[in-house]
Protein backbone atom coordinates (compact mmCIF):
# COMPACT_ATOMS: atom_id res chain seq x y z
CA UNK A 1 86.91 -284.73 164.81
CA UNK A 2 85.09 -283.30 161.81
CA UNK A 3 83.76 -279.57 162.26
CA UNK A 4 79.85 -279.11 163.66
CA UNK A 5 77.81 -277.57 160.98
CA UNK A 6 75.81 -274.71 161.91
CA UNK A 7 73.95 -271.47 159.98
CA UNK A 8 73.70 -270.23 163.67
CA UNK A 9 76.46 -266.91 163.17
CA UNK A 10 77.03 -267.50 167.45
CA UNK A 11 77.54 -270.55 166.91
CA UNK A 12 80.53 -270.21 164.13
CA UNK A 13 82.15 -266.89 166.43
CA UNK A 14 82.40 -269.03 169.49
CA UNK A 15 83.78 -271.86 167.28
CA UNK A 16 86.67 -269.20 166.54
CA UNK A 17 86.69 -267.74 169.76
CA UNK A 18 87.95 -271.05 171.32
CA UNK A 19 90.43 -272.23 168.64
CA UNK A 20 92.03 -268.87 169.05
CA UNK A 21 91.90 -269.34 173.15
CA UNK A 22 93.35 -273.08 172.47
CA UNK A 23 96.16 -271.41 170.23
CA UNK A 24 96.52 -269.36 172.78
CA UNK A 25 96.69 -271.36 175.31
CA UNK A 26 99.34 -273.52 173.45
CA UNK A 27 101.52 -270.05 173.17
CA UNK A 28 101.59 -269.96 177.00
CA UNK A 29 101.87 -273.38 178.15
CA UNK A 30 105.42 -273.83 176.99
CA UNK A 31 106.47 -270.63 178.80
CA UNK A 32 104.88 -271.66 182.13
CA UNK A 33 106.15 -275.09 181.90
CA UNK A 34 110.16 -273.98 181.16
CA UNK A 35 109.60 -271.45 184.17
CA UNK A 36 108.76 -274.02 186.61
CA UNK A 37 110.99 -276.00 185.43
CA UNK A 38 113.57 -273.30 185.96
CA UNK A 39 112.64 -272.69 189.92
CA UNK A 40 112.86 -276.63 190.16
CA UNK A 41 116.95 -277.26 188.26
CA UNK A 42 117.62 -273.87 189.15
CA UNK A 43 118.82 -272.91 185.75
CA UNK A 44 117.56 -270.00 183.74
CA UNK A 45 117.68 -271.17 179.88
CA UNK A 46 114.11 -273.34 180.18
CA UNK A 47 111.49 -270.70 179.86
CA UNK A 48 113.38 -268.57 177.01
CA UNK A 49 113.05 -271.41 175.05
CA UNK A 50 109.35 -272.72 176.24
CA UNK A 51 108.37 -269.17 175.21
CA UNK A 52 109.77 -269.25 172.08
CA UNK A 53 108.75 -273.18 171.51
CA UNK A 54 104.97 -271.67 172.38
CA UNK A 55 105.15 -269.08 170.29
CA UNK A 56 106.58 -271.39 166.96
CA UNK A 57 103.64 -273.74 167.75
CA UNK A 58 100.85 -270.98 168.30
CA UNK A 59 101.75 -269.20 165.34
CA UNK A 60 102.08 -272.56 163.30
CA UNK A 61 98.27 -273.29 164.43
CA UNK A 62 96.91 -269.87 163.84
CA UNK A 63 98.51 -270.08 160.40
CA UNK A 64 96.83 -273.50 159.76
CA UNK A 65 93.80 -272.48 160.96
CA UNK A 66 93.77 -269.69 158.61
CA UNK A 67 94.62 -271.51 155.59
CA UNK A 68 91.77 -273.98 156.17
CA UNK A 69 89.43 -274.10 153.87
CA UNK A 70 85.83 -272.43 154.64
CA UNK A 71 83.05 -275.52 154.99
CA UNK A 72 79.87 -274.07 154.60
């Protein structure tokens, strides 16, 4: 989906302000999913590694998010 142009300064902070809450969001998701997926096998190895799954991805999407260019 291409980006929504707007000179509207709101506008462009609550652009950021939800692609950081989606990176976010895919930081935690991971975590949450291993640790119910721990209470369920019973094991405890599945939210160590959806934490640091989450935090790989999160950090690979803030990165590309940062090395997008600027459309104006």
């Amino acid at each position: 989906m291409a980006p929504v142009r707007s000179n509207a300064p709101i506008g462009e902070a609550l652009a950021w302000a939800s692609r950081v809450i989606a990176a976010g969001v895919a930081m935690a998701l991971p975590a949450i999913a291993g640790r119910w997926a721990d209470d369920r096998l019973g094991s405890h190895f599945l939210a160590p590694i959806g934490l640091v799954v989450g935090f790989v991805a999160g950090l690979g999407w803030i990165v590309r998010l940062s090395a997008r260019p600027r459309q104006r």
